[in-house]
N, C-alpha and C. Protein backbone atom coordinates (compact mmCIF):
# COMPACT_ATOMS: atom_id res chain seq x y z
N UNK A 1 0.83 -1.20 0.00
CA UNK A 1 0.00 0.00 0.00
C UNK A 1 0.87 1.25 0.00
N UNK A 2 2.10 0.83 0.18
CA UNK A 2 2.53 2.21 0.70
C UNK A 2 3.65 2.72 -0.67
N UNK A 3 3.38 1.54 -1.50
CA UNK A 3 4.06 1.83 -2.93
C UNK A 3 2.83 2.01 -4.00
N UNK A 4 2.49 0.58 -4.00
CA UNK A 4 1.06 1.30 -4.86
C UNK A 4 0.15 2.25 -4.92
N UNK A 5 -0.08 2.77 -3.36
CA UNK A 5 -1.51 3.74 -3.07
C UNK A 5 -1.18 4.85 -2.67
N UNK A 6 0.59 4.65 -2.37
CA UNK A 6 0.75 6.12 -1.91
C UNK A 6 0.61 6.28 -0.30
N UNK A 7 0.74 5.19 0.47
CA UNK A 7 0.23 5.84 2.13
C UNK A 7 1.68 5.81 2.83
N UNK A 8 1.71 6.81 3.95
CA UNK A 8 2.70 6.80 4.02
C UNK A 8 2.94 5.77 5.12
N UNK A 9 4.09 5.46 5.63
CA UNK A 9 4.50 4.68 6.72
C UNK A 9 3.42 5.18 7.89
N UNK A 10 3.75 6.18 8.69
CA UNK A 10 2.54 6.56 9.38
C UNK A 10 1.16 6.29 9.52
N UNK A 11 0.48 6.59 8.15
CA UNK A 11 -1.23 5.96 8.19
C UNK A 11 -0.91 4.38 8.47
N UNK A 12 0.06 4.08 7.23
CA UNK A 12 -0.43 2.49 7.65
C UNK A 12 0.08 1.60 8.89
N UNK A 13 0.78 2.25 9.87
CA UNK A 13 0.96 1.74 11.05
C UNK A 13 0.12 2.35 12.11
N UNK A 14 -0.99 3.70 12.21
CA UNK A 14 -1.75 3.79 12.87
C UNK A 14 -3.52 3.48 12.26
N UNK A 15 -3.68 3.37 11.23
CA UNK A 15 -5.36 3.39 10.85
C UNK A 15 -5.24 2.46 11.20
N UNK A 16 -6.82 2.38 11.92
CA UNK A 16 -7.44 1.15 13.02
C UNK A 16 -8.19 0.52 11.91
N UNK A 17 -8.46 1.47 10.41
CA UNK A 17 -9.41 0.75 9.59
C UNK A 17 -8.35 -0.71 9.01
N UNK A 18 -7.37 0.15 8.45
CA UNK A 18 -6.13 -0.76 7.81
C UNK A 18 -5.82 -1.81 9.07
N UNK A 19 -5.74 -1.99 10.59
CA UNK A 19 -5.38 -2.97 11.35
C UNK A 19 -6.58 -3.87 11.41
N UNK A 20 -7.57 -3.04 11.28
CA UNK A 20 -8.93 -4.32 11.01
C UNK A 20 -8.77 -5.33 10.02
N UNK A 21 -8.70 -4.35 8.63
CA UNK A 21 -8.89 -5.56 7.45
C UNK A 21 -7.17 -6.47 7.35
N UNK A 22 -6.40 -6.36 7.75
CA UNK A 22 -5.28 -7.13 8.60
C UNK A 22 -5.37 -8.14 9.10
N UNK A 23 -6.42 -7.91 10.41
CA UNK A 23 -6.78 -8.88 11.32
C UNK A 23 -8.04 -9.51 10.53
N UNK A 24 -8.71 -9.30 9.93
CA UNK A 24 -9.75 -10.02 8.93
C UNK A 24 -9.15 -10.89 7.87
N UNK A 25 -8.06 -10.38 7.65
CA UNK A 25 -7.45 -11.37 6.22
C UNK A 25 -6.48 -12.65 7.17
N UNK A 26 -6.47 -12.35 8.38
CA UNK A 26 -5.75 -13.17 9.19
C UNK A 26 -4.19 -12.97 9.39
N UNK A 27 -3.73 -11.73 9.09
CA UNK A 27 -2.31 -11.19 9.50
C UNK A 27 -2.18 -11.46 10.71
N UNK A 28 -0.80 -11.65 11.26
CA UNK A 28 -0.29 -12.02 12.68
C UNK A 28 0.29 -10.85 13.04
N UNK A 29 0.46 -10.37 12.51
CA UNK A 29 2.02 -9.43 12.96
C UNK A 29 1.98 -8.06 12.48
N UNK A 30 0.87 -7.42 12.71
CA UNK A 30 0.67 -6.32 12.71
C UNK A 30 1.23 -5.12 13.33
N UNK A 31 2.18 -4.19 12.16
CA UNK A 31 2.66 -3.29 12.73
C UNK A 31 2.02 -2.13 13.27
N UNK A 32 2.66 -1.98 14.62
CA UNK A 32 1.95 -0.78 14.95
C UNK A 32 3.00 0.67 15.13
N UNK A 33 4.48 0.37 14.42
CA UNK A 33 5.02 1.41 14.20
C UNK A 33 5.30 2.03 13.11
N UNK A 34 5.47 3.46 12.76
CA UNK A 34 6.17 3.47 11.00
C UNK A 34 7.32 2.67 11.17
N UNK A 35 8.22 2.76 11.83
CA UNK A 35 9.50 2.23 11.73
C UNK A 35 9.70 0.75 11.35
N UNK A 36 8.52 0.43 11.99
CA UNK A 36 8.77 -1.66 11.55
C UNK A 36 7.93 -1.34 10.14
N UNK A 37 7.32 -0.76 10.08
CA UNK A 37 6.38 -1.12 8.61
C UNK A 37 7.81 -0.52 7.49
N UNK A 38 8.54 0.38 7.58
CA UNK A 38 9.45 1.00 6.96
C UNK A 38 10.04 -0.45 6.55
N UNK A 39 10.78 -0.75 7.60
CA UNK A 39 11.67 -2.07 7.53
C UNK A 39 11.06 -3.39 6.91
N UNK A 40 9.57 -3.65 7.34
CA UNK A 40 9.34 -4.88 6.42
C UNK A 40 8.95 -4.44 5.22
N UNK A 41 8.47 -2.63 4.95
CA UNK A 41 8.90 -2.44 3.35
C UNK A 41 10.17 -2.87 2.26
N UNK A 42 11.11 -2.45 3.11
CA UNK A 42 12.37 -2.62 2.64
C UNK A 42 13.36 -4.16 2.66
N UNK A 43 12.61 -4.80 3.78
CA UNK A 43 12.81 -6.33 3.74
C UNK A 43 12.61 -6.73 2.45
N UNK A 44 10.78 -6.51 2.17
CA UNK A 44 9.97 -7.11 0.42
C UNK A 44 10.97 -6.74 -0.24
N UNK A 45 11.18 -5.20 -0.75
CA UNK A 45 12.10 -4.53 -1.56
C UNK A 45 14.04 -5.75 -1.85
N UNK A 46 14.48 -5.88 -0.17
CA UNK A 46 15.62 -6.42 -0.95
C UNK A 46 15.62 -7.99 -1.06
N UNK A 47 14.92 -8.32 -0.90
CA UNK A 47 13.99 -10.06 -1.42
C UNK A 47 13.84 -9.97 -2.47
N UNK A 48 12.69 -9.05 -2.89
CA UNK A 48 12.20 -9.22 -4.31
C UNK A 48 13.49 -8.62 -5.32
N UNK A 49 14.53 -7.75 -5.06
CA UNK A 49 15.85 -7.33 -5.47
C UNK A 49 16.64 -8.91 -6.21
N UNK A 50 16.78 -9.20 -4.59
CA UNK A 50 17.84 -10.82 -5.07
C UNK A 50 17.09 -11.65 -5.61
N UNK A 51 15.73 -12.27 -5.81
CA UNK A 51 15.29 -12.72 -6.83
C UNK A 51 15.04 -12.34 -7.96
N UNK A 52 15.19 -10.85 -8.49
CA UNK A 52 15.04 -10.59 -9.46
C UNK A 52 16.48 -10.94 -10.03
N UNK A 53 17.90 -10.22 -9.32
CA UNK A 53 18.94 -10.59 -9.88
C UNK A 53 19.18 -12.03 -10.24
N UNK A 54 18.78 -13.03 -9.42
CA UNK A 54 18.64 -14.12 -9.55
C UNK A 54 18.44 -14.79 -10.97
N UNK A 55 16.87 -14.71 -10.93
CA UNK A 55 16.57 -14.71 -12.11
C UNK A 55 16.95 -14.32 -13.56
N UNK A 56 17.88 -13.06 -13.44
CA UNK A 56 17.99 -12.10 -14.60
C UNK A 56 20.02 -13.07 -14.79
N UNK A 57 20.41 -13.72 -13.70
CA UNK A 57 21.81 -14.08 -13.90
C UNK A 57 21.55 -15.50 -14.31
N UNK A 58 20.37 -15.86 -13.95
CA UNK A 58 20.17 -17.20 -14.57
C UNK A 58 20.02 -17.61 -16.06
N UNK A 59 18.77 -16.58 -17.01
CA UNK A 59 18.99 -16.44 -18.03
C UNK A 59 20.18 -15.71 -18.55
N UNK A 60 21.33 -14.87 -17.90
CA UNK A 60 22.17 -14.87 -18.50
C UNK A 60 23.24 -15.74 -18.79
N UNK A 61 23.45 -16.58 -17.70
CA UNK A 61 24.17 -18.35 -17.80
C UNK A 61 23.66 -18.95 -19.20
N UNK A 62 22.15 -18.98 -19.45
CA UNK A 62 21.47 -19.46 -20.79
C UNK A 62 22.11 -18.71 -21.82
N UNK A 63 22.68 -17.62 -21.42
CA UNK A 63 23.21 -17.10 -22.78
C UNK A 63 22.11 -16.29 -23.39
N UNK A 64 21.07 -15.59 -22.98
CA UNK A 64 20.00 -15.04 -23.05
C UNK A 64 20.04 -13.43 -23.40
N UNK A 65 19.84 -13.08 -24.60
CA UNK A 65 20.10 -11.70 -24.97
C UNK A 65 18.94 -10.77 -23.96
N UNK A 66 19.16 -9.44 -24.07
CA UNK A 66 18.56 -8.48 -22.87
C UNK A 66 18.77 -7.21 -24.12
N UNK A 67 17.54 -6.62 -23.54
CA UNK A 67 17.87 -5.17 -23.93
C UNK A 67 17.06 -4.32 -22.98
N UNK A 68 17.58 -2.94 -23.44
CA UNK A 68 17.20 -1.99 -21.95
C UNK A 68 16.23 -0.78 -22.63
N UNK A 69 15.18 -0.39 -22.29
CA UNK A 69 14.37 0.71 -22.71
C UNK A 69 14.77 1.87 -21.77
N UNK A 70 15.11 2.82 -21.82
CA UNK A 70 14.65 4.15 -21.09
C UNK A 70 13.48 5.29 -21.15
N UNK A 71 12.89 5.50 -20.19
CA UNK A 71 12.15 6.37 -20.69
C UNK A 71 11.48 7.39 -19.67
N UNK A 72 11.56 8.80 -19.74
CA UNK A 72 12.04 9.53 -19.04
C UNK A 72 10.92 10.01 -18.86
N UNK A 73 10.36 10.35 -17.68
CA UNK A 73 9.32 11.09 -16.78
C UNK A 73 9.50 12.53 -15.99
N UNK A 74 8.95 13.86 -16.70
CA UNK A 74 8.84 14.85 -15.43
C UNK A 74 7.26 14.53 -14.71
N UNK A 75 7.87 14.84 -13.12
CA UNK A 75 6.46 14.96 -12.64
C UNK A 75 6.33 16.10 -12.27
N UNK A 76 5.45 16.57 -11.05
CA UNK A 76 5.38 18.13 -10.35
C UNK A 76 6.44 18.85 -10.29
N UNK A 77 6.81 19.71 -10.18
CA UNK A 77 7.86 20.63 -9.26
C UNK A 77 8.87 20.20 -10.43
N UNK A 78 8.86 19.89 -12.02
CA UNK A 78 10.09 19.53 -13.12
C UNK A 78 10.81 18.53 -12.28
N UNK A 79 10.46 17.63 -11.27
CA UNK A 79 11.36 16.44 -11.23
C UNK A 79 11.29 16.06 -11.99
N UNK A 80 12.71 14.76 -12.78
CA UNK A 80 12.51 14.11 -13.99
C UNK A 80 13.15 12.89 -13.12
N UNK A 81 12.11 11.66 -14.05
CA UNK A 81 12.94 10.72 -13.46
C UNK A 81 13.43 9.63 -14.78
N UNK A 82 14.11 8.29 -14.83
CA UNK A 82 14.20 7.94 -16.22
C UNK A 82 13.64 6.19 -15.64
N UNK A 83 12.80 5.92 -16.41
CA UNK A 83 12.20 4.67 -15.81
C UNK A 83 13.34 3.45 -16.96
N UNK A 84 13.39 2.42 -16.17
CA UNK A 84 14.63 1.64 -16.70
C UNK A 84 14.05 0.24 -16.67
N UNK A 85 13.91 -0.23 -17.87
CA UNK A 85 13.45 -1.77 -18.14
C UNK A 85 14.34 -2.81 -18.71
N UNK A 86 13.90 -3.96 -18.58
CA UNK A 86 14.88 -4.96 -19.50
C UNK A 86 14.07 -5.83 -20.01
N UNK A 87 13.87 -6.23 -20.90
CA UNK A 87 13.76 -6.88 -22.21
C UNK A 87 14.49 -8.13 -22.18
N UNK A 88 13.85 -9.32 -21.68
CA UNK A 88 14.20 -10.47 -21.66
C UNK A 88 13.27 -11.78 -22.47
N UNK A 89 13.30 -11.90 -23.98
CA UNK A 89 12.33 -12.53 -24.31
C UNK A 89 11.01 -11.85 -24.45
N UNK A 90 10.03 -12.58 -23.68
CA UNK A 90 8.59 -12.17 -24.01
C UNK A 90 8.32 -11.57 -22.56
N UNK A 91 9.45 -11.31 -21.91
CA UNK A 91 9.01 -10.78 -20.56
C UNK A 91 9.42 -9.33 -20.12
N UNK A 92 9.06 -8.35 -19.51
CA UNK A 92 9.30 -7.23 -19.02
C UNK A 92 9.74 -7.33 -18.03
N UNK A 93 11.45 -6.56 -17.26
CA UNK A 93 11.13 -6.53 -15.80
C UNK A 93 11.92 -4.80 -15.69
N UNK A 94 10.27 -4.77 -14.99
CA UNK A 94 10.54 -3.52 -14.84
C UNK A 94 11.60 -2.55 -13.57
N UNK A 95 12.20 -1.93 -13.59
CA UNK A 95 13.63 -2.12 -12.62
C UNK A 95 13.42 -0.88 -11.20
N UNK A 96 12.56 0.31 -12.01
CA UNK A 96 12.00 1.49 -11.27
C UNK A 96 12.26 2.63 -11.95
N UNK A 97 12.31 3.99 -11.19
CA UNK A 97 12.43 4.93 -11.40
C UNK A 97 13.77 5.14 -10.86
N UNK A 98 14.46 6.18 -11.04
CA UNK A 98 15.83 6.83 -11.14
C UNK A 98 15.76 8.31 -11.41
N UNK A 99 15.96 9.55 -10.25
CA UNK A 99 15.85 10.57 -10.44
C UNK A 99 16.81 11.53 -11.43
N UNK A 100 16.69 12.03 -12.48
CA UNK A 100 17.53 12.57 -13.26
C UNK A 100 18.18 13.58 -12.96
N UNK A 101 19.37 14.14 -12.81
CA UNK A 101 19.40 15.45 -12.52
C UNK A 101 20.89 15.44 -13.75
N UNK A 102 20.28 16.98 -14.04
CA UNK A 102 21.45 17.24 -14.98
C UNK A 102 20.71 17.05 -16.72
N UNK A 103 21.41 17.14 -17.55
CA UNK A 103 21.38 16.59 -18.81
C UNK A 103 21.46 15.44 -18.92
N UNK A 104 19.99 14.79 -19.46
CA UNK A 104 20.37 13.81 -19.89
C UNK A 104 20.05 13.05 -21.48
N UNK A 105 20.72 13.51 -22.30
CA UNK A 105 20.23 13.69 -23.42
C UNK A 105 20.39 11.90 -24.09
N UNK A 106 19.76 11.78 -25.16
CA UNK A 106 19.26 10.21 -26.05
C UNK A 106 20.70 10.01 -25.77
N UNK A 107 21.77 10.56 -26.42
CA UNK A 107 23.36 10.02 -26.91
C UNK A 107 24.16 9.58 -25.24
N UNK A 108 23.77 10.22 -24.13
CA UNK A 108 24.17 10.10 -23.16
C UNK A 108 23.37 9.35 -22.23
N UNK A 109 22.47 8.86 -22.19
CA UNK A 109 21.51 8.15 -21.34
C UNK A 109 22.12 7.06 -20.95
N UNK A 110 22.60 6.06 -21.73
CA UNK A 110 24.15 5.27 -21.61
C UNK A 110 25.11 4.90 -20.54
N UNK A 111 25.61 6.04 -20.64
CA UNK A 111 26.78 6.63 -19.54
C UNK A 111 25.92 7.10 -18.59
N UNK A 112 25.08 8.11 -18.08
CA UNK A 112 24.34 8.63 -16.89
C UNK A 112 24.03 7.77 -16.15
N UNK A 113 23.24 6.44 -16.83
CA UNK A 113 22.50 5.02 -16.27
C UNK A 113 23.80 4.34 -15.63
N UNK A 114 24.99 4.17 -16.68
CA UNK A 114 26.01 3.45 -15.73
C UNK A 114 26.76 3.92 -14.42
N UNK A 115 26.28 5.31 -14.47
CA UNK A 115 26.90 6.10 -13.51
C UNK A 115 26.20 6.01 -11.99
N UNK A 116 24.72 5.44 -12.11
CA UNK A 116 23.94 5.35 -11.52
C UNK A 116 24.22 3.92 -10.33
C-alpha cells in the first residue's frame, strides 16, 4: 500500500481501519510502528531485489540476450525521473524509477545510467 496507493508509513501503522482488514485477512504481525512497517517495506524490496537478480543471472548463464528501454518522466515541481526496463524474451522486468538530474540527453543516457 505504501508503494502502490501512496500511504505513508505513518497511516499504515496507525489506521485502526487498515489494522482491522489485517486482522480479517488473518495477519499475525501487525505493525503498529512506521519504523517496523518501513523495515518490512524494505525487507519485500531487498527479497524481491535478489530474486530478481537471480533470475535475470540465470537467463544470462542461458546465454540469453537483454535489452534496456529508457524512458524519461517529469512529474510536479520539473522532477525528472528515467524509468529503466529490461527486455528479456517475451518478458518485461521492470527495474523502477531513477531521479535525473542534470542533462540527460538520447546520446548520453548510456553513460548517466552506468553512472547510476
Amino acid at each position: 500500500m505504501a508503494a502502490k496507493d501512496g500511504l505513508s508509513f505513518n497511516v499504515l501503522a496507525s489506521s485502526q481501519e487498515i489494522k482491522k482488514g489485517l486482522a480479517a485477512r488473518k495477519f499475525e504481525k501487525i505493525p503498529s510502528s512506521p519504523n517496523t512497517v518501513r523495515s518490512m517495506v524494505f525487507q519485500y524490496e531487498r527479497k524481491f531485489r535478489e530474486e530478481l537478480i537471480a533470475k535475470l543471472n540465470k537467463r544470462k548463464a542461458e546465454r540469453e540476450r537483454f535489452s534496456v528501454t529508457l524512458d524519461e518522466w517529469t512529474l510536479n515541481r520539473n522532477r525528472r525521473y528515467m524509468n529503466v526496463n529490461i527486455h528479456a524474451g517475451s518478458e518485461v522486468y521492470n527495474l523502477g524509477l531513477i531521479q535525473a538530474t542534470g542533462s540527460v540527453t538520447a546520446n548520453a543516457s548510456g553513460t548517466w545510467l552506468s553512472s547510476r
